[in-house]
Protein backbone atom coordinates (compact mmCIF):
# COMPACT_ATOMS: atom_id res chain seq x y z
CA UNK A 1 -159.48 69.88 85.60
CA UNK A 2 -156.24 69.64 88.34
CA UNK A 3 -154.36 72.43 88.49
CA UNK A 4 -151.07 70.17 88.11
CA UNK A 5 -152.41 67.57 85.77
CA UNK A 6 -152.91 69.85 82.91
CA UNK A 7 -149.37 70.95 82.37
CA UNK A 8 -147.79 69.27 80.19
CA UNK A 9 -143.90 68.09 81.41
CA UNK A 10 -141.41 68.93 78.98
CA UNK A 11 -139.21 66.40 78.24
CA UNK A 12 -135.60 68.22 77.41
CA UNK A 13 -133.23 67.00 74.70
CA UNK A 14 -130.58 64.11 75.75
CA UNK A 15 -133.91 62.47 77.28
CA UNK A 16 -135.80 59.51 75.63
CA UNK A 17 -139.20 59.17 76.53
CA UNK A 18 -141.33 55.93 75.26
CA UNK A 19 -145.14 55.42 75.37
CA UNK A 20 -145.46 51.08 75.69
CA UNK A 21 -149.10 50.77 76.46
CA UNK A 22 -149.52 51.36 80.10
CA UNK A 23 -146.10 52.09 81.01
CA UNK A 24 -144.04 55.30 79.98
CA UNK A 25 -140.10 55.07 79.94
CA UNK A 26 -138.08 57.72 80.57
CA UNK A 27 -134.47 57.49 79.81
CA UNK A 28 -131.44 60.15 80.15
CA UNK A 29 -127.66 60.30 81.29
CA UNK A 30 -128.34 59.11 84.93
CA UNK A 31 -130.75 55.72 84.21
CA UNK A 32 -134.09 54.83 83.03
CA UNK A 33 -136.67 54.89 85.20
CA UNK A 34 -140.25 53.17 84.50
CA UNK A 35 -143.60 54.34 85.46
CA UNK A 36 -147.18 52.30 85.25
CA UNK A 37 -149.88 54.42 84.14
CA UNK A 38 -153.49 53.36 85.47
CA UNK A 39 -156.46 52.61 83.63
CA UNK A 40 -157.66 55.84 84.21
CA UNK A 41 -155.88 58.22 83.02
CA UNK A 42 -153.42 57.82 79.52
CA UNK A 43 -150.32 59.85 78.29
CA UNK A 44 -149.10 60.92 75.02
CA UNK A 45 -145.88 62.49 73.65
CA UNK A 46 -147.09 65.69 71.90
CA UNK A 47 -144.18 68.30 70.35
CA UNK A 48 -141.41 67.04 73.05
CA UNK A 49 -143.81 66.87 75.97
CA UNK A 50 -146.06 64.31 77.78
CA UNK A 51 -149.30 65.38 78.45
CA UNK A 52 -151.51 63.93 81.20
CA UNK A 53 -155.08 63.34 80.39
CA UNK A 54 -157.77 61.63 82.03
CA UNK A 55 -160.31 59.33 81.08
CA UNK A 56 -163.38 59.77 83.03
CA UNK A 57 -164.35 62.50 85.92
CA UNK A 58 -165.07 59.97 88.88
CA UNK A 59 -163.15 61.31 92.40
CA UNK A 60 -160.03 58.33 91.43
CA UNK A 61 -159.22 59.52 88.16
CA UNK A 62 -159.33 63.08 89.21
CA UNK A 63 -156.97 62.26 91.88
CA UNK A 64 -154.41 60.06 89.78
CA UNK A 65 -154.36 62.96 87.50
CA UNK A 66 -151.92 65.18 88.97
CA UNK A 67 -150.08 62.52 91.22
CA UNK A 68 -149.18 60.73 87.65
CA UNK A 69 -148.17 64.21 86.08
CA UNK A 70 -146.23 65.08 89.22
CA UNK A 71 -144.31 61.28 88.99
CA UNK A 72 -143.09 61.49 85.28
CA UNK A 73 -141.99 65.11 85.90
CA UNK A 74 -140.17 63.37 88.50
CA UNK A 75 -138.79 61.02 87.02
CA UNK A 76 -137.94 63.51 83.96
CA UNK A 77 -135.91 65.45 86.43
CA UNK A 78 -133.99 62.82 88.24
CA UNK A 79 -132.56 61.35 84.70
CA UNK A 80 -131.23 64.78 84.02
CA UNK A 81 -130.32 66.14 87.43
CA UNK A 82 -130.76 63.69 89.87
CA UNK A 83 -131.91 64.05 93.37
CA UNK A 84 -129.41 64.47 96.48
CA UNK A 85 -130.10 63.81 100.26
CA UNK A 86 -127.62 64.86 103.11
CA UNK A 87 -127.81 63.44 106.52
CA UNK A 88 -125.20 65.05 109.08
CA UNK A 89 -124.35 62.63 112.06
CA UNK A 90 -124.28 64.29 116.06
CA UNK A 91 -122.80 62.60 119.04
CA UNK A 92 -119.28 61.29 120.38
CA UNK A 93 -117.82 58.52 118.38
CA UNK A 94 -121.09 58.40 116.02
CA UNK A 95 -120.00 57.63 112.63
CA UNK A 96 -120.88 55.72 109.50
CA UNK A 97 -118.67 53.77 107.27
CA UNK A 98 -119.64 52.30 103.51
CA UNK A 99 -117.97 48.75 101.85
CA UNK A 100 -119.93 47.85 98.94
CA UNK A 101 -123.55 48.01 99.15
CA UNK A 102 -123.87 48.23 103.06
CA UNK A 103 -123.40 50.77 105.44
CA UNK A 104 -122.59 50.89 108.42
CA UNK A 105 -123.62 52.77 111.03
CA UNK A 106 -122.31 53.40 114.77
CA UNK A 107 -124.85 55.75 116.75
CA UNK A 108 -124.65 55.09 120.26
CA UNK A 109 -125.73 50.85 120.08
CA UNK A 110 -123.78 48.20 121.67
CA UNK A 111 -123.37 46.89 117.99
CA UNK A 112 -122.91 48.38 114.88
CA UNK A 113 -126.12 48.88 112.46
CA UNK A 114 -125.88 47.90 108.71
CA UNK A 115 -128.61 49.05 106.57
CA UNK A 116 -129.01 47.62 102.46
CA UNK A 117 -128.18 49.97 100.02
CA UNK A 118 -130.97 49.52 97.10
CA UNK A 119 -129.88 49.92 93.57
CA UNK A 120 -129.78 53.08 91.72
CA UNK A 121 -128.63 54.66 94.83
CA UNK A 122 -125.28 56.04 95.20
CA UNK A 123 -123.89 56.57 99.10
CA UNK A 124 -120.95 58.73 99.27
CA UNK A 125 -118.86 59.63 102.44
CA UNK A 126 -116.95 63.04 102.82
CA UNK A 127 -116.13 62.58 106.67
CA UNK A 128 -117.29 59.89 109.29
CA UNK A 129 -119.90 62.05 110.59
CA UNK A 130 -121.63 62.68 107.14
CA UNK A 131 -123.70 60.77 104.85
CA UNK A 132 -124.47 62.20 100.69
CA UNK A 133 -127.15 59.89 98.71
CA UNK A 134 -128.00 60.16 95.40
CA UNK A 135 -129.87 58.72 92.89
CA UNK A 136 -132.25 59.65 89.57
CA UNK A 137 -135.52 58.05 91.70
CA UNK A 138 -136.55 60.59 94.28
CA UNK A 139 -138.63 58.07 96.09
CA UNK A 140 -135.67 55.71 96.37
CA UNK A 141 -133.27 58.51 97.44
CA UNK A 142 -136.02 59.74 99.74
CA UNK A 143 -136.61 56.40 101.77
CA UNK A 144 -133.37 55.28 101.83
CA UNK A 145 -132.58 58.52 103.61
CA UNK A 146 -135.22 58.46 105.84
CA UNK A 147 -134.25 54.53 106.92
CA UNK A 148 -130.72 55.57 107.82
CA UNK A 149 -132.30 58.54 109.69
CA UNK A 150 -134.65 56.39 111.36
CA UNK A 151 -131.72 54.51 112.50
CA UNK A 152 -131.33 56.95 115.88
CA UNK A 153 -133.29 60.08 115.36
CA UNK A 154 -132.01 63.33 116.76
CA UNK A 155 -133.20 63.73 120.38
CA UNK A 156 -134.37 66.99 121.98
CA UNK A 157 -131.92 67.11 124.87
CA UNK A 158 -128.37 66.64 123.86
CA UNK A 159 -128.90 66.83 119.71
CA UNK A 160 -127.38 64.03 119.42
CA UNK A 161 -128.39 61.20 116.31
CA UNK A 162 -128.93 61.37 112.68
CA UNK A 163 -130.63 64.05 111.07
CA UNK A 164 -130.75 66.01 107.94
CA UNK A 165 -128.43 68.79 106.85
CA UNK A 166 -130.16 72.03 108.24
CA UNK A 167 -132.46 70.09 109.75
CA UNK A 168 -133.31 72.26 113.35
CA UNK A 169 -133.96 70.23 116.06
CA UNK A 170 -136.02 72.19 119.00
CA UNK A 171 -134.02 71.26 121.93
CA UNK A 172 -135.81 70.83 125.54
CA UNK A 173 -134.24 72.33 128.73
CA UNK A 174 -133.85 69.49 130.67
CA UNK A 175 -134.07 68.65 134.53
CA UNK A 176 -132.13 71.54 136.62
CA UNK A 177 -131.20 70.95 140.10
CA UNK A 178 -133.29 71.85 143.05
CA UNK A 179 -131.85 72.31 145.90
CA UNK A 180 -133.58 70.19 148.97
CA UNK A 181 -133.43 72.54 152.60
């Protein structure tokens, strides 16, 4: 039996958790998030936990075991604590700017790069040159993240671009100048 998928994920009070045939509903004081629960494998809400079981032994079902155990303990902690990504932005006159659901980002382009901001993400600004997003679904916060990283990735020579906070970038020497006698 996996490791993971045994363990049952304790669902804490001030969270709602709802069994609706093959999707499980998970609500607390940041959102509701939804997961769909393959054929395989089923869930049930035993003394304030959900426990992950699986239907049959075949190589599928033993691998959607944990990765469905691993999403709804997920999804239990992101209603209750949330999940936080910080990007820091390196270079001269790189900055990003929010108005509504875009933002805005100027790293080094001739024009100014605006990137979507999904729903049940929240983007907040300290300074210019630093970027906080939060949310309750770590796969949301996760790729929006990435997307605004992938906007101008940190480059090994000067450091400069979009990476994230305590992220070390190994930085390359560069050309130095031989002299020609």
């Amino acid at each position: 039996m996996s490791r993971i998928g045994k363990q049952p994920v304790p669902v804490p009070s001030g969270v709602d958790a709802k069994i609706d045939g093959s999707v499980v509903t998970i609500k607390g004081k940041l959102g509701t998030l939804t997961q769909d629960i393959p054929a395989q494998i089923s869930v049930a809400l035993e003394d304030g936990s959900l426990v992950v079981t699986r239907r049959h032994n075949d190589k599928k079902s033993r691998a959607l075991h944990g990765l469905i155990r691993s999403l709804l303990n997920n999804h239990v902690q992101g209603v209750v604590d949330g999940y936080k990504k910080e990007l820091e932005i390196h270079g001269v006159s790189y900055q990003a700017s929010s108005n509504g659901k875009v933002l805005s980002l100027k790293v080094g382009y001739a024009n100014t790069l605006t990137v979507t901001i999904p729903d049940g993400v929240k983007v907040e600004l300290p300074n210019p040159t630093r970027v906080v997003v939060t949310g309750p679904d770590k796969q949301k916060v996760g790729q929006f993240a990435a997307e605004v990283r992938s906007s101008r990735k940190p480059e090994p020579y000067k450091g400069k671009g979009v990476r994230y906070r305590g992220e070390q970038i190994e930085r390359k020497q560069g050309k130095s100048f031989v002299g020609s006698d």
